[in-house]
C-alpha atoms as a PDB file:
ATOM      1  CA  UNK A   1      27.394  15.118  -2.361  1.00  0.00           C
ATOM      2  CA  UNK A   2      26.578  12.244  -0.492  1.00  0.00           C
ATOM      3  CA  UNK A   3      29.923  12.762   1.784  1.00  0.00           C
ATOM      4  CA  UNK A   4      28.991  16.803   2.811  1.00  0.00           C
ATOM      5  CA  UNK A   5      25.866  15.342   4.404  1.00  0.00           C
ATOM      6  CA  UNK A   6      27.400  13.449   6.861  1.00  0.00           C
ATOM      7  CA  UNK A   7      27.107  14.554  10.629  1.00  0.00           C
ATOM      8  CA  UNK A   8      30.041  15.054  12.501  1.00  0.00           C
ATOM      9  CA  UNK A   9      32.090  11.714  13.778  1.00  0.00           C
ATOM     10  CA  UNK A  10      30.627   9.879  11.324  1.00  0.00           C
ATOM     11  CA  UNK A  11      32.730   5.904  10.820  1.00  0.00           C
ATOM     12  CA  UNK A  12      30.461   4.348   7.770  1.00  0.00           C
ATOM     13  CA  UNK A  13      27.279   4.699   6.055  1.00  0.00           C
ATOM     14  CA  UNK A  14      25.127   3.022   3.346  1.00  0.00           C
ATOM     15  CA  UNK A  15      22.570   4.379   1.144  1.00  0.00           C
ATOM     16  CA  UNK A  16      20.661   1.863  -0.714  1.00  0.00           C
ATOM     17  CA  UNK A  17      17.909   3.771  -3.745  1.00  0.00           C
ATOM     18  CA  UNK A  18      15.453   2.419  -5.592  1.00  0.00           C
ATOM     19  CA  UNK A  19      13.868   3.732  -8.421  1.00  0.00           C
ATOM     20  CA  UNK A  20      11.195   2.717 -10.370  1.00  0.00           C
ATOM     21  CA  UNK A  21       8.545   3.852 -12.723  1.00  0.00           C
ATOM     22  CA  UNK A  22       8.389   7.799 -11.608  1.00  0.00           C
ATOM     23  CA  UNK A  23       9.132   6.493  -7.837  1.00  0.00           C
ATOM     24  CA  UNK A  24      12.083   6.672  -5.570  1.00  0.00           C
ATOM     25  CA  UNK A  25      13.030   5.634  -2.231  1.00  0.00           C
ATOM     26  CA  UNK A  26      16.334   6.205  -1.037  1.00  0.00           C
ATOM     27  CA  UNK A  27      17.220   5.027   2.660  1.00  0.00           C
ATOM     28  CA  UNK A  28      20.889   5.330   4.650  1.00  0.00           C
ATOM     29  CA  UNK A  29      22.085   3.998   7.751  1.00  0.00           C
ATOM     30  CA  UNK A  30      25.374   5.385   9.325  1.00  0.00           C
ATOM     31  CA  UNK A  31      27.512   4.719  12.263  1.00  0.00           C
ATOM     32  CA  UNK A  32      28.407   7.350  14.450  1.00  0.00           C
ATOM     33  CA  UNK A  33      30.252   7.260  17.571  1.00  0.00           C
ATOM     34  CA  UNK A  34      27.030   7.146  19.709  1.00  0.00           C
ATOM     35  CA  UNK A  35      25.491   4.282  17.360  1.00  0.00           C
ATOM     36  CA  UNK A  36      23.507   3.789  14.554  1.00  0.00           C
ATOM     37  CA  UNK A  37      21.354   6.138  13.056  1.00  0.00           C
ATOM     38  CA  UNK A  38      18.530   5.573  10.015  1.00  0.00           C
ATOM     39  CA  UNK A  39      16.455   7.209   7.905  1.00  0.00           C
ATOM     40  CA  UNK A  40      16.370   9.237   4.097  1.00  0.00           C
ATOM     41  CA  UNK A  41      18.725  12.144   3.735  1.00  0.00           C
ATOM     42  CA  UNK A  42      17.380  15.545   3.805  1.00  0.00           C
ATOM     43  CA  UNK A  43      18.183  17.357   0.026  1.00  0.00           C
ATOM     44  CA  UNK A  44      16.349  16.548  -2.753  1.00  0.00           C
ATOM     45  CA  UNK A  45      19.511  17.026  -4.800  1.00  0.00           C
ATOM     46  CA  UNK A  46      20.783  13.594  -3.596  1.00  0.00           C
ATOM     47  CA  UNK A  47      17.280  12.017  -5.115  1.00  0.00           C
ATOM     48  CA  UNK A  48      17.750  13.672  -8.343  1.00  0.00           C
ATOM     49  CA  UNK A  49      21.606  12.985  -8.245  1.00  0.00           C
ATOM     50  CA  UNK A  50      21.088   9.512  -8.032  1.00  0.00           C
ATOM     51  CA  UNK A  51      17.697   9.095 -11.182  1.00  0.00           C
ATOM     52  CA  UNK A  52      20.264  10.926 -12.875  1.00  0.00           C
ATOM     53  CA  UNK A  53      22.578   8.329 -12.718  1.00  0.00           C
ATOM     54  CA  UNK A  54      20.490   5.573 -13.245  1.00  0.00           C
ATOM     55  CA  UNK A  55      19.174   7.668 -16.570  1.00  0.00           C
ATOM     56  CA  UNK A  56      22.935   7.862 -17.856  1.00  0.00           C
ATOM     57  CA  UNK A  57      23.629   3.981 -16.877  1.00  0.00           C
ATOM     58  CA  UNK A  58      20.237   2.576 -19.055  1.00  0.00           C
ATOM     59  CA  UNK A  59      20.931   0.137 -21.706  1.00  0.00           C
ATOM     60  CA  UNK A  60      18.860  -0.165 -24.601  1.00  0.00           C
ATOM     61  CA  UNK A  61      18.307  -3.718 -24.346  1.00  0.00           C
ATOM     62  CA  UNK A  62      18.834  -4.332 -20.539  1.00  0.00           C
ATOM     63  CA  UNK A  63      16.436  -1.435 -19.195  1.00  0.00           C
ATOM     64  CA  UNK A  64      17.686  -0.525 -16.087  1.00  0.00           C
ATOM     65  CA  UNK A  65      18.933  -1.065 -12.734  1.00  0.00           C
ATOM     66  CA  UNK A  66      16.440  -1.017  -9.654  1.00  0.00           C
ATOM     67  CA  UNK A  67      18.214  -1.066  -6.613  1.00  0.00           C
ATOM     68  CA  UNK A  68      21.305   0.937  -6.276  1.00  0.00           C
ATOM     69  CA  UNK A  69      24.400   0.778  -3.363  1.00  0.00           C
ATOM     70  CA  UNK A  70      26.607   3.318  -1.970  1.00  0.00           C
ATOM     71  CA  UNK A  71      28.911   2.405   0.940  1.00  0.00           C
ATOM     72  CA  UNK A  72      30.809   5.056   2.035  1.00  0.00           C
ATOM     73  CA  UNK A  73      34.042   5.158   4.668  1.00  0.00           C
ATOM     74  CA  UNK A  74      35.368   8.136   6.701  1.00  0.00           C
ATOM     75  CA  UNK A  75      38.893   7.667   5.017  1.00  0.00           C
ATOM     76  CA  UNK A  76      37.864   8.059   1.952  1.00  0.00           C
ATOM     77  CA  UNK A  77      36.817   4.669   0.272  1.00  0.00           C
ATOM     78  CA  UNK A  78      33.431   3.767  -1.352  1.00  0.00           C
ATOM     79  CA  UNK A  79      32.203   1.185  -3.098  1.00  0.00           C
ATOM     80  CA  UNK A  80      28.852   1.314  -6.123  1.00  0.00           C
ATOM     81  CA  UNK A  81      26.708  -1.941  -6.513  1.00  0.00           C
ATOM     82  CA  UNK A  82      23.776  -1.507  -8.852  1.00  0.00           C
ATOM     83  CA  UNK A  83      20.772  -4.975  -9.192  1.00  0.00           C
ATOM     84  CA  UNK A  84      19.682  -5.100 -12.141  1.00  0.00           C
ATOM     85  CA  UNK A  85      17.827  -7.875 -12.545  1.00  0.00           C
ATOM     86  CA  UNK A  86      16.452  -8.839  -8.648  1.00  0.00           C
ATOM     87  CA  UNK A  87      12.828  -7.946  -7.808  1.00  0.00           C
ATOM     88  CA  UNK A  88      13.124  -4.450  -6.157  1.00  0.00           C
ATOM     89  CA  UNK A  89      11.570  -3.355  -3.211  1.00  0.00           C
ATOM     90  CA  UNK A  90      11.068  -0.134  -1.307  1.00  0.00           C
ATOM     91  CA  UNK A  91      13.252   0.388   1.124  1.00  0.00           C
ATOM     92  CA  UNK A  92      11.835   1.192   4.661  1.00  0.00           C
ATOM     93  CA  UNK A  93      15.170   0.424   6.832  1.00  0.00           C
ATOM     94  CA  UNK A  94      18.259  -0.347   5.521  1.00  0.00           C
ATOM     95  CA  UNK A  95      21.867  -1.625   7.576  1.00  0.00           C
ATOM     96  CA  UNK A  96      24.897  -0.738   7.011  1.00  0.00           C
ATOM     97  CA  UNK A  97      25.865  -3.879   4.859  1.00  0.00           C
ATOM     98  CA  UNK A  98      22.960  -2.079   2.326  1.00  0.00           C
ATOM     99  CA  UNK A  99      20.501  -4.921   2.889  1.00  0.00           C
ATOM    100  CA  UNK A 100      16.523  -4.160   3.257  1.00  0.00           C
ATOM    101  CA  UNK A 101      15.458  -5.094   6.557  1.00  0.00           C
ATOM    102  CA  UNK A 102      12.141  -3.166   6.152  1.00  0.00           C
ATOM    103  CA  UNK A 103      10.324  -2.739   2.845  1.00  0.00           C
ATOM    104  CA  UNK A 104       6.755  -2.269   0.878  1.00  0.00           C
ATOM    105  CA  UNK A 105       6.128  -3.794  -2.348  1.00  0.00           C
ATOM    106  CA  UNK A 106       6.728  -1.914  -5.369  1.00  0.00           C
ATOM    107  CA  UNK A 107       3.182  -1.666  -7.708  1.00  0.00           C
ATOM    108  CA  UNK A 108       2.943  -3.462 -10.679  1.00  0.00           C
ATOM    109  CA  UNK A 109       1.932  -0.394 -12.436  1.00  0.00           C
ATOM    110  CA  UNK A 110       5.612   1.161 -11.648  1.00  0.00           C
ATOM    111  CA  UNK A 111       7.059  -1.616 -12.819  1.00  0.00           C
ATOM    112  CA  UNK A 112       4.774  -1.543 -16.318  1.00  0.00           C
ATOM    113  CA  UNK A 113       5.837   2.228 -16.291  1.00  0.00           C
ATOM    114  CA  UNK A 114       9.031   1.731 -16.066  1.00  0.00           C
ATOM    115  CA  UNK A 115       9.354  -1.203 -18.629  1.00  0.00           C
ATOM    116  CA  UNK A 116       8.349   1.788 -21.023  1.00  0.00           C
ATOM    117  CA  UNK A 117      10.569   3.885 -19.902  1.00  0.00           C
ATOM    118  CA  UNK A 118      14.007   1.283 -19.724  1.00  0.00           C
ATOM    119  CA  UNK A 119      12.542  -1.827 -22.500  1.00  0.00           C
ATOM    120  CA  UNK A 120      14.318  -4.670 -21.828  1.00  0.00           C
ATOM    121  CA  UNK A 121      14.514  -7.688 -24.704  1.00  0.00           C
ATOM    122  CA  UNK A 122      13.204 -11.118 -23.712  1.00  0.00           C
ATOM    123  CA  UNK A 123      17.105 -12.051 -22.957  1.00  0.00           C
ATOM    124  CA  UNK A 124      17.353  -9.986 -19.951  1.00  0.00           C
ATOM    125  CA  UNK A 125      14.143  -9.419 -18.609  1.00  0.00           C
ATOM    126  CA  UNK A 126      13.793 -11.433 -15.566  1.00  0.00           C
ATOM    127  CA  UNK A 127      11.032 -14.473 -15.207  1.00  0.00           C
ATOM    128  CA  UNK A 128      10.020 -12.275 -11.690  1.00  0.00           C
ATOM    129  CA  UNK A 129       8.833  -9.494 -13.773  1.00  0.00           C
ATOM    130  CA  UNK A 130       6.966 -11.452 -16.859  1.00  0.00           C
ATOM    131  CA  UNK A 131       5.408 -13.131 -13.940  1.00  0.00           C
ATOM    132  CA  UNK A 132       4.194  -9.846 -12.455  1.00  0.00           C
ATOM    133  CA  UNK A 133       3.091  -8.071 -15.686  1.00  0.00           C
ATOM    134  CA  UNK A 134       0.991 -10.900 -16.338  1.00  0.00           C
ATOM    135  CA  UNK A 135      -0.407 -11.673 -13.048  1.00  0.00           C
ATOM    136  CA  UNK A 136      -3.901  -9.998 -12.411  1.00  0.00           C
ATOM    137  CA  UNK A 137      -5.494 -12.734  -9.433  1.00  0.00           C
ATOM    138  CA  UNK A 138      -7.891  -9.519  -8.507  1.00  0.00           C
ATOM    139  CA  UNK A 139     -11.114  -7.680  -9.963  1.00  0.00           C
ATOM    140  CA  UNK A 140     -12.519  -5.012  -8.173  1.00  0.00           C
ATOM    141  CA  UNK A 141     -16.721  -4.249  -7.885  1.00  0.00           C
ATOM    142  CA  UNK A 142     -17.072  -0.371  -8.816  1.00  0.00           C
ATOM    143  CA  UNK A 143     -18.817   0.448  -5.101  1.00  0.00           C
ATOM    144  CA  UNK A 144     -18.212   3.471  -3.532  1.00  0.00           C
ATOM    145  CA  UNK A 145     -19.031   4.387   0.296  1.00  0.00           C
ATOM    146  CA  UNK A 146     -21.487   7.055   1.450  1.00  0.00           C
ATOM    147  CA  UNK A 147     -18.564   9.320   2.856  1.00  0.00           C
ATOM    148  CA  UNK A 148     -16.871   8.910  -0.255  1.00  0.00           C
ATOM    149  CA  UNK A 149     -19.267   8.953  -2.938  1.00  0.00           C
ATOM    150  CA  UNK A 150     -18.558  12.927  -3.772  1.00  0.00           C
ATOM    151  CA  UNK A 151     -15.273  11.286  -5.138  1.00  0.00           C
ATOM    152  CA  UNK A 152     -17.305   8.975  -7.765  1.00  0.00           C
ATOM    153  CA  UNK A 153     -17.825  11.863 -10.407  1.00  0.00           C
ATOM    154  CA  UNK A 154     -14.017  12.840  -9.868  1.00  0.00           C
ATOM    155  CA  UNK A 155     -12.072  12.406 -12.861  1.00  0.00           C
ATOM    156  CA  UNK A 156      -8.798  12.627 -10.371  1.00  0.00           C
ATOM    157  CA  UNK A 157     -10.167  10.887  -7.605  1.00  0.00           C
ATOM    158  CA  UNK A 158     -11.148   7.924 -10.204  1.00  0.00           C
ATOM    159  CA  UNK A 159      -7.296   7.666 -11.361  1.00  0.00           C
ATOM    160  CA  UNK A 160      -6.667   7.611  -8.107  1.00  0.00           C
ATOM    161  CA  UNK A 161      -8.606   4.914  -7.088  1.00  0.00           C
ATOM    162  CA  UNK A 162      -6.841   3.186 -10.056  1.00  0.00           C
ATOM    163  CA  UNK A 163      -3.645   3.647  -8.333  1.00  0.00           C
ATOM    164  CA  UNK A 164      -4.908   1.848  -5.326  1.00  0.00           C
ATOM    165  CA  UNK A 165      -6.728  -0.554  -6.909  1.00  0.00           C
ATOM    166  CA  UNK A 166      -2.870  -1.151  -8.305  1.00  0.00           C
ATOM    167  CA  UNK A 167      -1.233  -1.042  -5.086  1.00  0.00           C
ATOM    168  CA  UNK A 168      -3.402  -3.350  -4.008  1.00  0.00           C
ATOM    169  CA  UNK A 169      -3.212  -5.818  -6.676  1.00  0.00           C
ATOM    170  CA  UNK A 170       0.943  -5.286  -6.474  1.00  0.00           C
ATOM    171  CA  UNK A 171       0.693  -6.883  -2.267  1.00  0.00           C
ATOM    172  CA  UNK A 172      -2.022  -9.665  -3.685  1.00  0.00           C
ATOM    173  CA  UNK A 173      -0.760 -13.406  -3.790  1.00  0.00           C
ATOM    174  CA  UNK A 174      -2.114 -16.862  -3.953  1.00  0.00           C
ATOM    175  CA  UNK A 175      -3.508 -16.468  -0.563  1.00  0.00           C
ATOM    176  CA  UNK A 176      -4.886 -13.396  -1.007  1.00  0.00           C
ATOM    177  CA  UNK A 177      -4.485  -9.755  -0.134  1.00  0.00           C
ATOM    178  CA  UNK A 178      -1.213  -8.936   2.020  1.00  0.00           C
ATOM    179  CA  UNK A 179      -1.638  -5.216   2.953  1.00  0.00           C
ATOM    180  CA  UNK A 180      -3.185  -3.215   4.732  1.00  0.00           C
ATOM    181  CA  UNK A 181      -5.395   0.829   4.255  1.00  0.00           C
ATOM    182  CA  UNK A 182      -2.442   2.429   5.703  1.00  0.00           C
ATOM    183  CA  UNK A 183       0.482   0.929   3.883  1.00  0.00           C
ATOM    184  CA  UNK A 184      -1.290   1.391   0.374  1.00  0.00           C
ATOM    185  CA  UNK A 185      -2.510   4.666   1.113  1.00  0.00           C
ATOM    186  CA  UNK A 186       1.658   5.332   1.706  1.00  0.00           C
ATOM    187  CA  UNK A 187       2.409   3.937  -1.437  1.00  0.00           C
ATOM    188  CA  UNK A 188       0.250   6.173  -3.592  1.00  0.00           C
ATOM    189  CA  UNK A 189       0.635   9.470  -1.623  1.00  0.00           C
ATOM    190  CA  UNK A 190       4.149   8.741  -2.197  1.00  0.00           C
ATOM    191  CA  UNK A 191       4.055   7.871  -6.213  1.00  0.00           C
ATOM    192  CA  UNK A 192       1.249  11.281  -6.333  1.00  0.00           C
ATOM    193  CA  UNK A 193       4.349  13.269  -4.652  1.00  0.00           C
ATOM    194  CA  UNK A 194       6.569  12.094  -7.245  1.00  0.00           C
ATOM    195  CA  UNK A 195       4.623  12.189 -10.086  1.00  0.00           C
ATOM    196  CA  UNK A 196       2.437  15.318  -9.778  1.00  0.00           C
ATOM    197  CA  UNK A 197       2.891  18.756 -10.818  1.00  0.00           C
ATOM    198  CA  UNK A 198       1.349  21.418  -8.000  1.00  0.00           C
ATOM    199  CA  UNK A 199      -1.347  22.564  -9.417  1.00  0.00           C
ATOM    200  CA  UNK A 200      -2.804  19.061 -10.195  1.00  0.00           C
ATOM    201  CA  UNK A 201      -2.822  17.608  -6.380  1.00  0.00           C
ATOM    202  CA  UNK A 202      -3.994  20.943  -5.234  1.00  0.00           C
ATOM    203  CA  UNK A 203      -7.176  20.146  -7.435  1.00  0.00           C
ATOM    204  CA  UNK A 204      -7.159  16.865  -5.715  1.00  0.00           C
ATOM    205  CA  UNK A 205      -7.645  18.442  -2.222  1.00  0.00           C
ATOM    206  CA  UNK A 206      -9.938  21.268  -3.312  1.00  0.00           C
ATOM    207  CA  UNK A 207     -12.353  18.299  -4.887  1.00  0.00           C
ATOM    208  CA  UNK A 208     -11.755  16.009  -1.673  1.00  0.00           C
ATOM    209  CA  UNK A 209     -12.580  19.518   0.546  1.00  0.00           C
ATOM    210  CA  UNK A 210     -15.743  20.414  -1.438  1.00  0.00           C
ATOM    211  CA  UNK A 211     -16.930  16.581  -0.778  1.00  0.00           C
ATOM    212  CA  UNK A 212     -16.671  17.592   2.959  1.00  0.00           C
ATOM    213  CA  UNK A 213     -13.428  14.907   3.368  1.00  0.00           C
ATOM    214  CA  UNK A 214     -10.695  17.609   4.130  1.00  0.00           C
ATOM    215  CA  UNK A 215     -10.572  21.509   4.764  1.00  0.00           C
ATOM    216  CA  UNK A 216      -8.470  22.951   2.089  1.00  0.00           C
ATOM    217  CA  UNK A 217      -5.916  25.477   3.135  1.00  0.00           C
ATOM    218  CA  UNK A 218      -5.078  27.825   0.486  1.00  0.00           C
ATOM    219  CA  UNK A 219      -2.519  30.595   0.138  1.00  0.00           C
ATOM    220  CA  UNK A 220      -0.028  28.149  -1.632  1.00  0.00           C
ATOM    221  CA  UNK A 221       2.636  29.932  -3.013  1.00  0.00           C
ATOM    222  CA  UNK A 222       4.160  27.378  -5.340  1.00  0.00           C
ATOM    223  CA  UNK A 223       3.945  28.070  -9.211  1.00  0.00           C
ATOM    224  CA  UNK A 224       1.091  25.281 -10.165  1.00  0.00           C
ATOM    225  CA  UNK A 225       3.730  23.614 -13.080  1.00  0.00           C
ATOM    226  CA  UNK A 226       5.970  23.188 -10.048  1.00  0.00           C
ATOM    227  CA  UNK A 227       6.804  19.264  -9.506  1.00  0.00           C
ATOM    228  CA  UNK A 228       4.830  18.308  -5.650  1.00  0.00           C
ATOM    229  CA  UNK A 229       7.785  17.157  -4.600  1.00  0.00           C
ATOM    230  CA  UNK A 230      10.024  20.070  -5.060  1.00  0.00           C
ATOM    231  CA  UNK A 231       7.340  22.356  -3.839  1.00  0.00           C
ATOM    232  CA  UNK A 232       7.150  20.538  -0.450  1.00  0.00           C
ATOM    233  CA  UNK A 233      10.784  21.958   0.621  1.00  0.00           C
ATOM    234  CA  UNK A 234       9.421  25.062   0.845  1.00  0.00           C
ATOM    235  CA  UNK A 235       5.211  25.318   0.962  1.00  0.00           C
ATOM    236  CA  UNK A 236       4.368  24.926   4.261  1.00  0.00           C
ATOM    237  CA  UNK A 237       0.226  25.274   3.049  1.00  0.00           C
ATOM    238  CA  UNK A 238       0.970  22.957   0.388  1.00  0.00           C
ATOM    239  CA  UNK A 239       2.762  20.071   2.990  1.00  0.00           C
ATOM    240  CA  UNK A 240      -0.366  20.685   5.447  1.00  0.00           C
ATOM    241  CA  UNK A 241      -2.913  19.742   2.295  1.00  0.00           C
ATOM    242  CA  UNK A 242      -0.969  16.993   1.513  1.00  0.00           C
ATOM    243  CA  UNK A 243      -0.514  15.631   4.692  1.00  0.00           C
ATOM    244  CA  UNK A 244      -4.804  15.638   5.038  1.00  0.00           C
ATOM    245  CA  UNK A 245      -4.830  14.198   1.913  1.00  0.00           C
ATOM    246  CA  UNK A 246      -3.708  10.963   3.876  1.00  0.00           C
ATOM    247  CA  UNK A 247      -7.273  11.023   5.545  1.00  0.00           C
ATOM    248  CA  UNK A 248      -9.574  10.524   2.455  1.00  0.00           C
ATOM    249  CA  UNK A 249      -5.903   8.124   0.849  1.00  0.00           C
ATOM    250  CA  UNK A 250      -6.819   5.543   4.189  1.00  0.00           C
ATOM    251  CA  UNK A 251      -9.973   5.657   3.424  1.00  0.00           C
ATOM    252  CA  UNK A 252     -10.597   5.043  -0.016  1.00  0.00           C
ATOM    253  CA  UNK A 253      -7.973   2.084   0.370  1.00  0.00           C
ATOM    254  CA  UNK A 254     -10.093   0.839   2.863  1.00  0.00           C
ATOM    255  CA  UNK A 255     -13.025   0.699   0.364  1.00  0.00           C
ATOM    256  CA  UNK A 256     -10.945  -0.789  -2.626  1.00  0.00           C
ATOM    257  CA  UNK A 257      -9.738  -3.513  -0.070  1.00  0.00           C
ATOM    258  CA  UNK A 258     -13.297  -4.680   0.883  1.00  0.00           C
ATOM    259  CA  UNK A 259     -14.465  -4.159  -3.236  1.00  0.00           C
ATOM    260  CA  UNK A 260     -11.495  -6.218  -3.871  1.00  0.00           C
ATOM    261  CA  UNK A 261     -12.292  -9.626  -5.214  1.00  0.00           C
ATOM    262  CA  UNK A 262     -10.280 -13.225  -6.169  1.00  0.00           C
ATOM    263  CA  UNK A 263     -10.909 -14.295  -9.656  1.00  0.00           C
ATOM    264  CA  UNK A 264      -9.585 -17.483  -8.879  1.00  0.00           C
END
C-alpha cells in the first residue's frame, strides 16, 4: 500500500505512526530526485492499515506498541521497527532515518484510554507512564468568558473543555504550563476528528453557532453514524464546519490556560 503511493523517482522514504488512545498521527519523509519532501500521506486506508496492525500485534500483558517504523527502498527492501515501551510523541516532522524532529505531546487522557484498551502488567509497563497516570500538578477554576459563556450549559462543549483541560495538563511540568491556545486547540480538534461520529460534532457546531461563535453551514451530506474522519474525504460542508470549529477550539484553550492553576 504504502509503496503505490509513492511519486514518481522516488530513492527512500520513512513513515513513522503513532497511535494512541483513539489517536493517530502518521508522518513520512521521502527522497526524490529534486530533494526531500514531508508531510502525512493522502488515503485514509494507510491510517487504518497501520491501527490494524498494531490491533493484531497487542499482547495481553505488554499492551501495545506506540510508535511504529517503516523504511522503505526503491529496490525493493524495507525494514519494520515498532517502540513499545518509549514515551510516544506526535509526530509533526519526521527524517528519513524515522526520527521526530517536530512533535506535540500526547494527552494523558490518550494514554489512560489506551491503557484500557492494551493493559499492560506492572512488569512491562514503563516507570514514564506510572509517572504520567499519576501526575495531576494542575486544578482548574470553573470560569467561563463572556464570549463563551453560551458554551457553559453545553453538555458537549463541557466534555470538551475536559479534553483541553487534559491537553493542557498532558504539556504541564514542574515549571509550569508548556503550550500554547493554538497547539492544544490542534490536539483536541484532532482527537474530536478521530473519535467522533458525524452527527455528534455537527451538534458541536450547531451549539457553538447558536452561541453566536461560528455560522453553521448545513447541507452535510454525510450519514450522522459516519466516523468525522472518514466523512472529511468527501463533505466539503462538513470540512468548512470543522475547520471554524478551530475559532471557538483557540479560544476556549485560551480560557482553560488562564483558569489553569499549580497545586503545588
Amino acid at each position: 500500500m504504502t509503496y503505490d503511493r509513492m511519486p514518481s523517482g522516488w530513492r527512500r522514504a520513512t513513515s513513522v505512526f503513532v497511535n494512541v488512545g483513539v489517536s493517530s498521527r502518521l508522518q513520512r519523509a521521502v527522497l526524490t530526485e529534486s530533494g526531500t519532501t514531508f508531510g502525512p500521506p493522502a488515503d485514509l486506508a494507510e491510517w487504518q492499515a497501520w491501527k490494524d496492525l498494531r490491533a493484531f500485534m497487542s499482547d495481553a500483558g505488554h499492551g501495545a506498541w506506540f510508535t511504529g517504523r517503516l523504511q522503505l527502498e526503491s529496490s525493493g527492501a524495507y525494514r519494520f521497527d515498532f517502540d513499545w515501551d518509549a514515551e510516544p510523541h506526535w509526530p509533526v516532522q519526521v527524517d528519513l532515518d524515522g526520527n521526530i524532529v517536530q512533535s506535540e505531546r500526547v494527552e494523558t487522557t490518550q494514554l489512560r484510554e489506551d491503557l484500557k484498551k492494551y493493559p499492560r502488567d506492572a512488569m512491562t509497563t514503563p516507570e514514564w507512564l506510572v509517572q504520567r497516570l499519576a501526575a495531576n500538578p494542575l486544578r482548574f477554576v470553573d470560569a467561563w468568558q463572556p464570549a463563551l459563556a453560551p458554551l457553559a450549559s453545553s453538555e458537549n462543549w463541557t466534555i470538551v473543555r475536559d479534553m483541553i483541560r487534559d491537553a493542557i495538563q498532558a504539556s504541564s511540568d514542574d515549571e509550569g504550563v508548556a503550550v500554547e491556545a493554538d497547539q492544544v486547540a490542534e490536539v483536541v480538534s484532532s482527537e474530536l476528528i478521530g473519535s467522533t461520529r458525524v452527527g455528534q460534532v455537527l451538534r458541536l457546531c450547531r451549539e457553538a453557532s447558536e452561541g453566536g461563535l461560528i455560522e453553521f453551514r448545513a447541507g452535510s451530506t454525510a450519514e450522522t453514524a459516519e466516523p468525522t474522519s472518514a466523512a472529511l474525504d468527501h463533505d466539503e460542508v462538513l470540512r468548512g464546519n470543522v475547520e471554524a470549529l478551530t475559532r471557538p477550539l483557540v479560544a476556549l484553550a485560551s480560557q482553560e490556560l488562564l483558569n489553569a492553576q499549580s497545586t503545588s
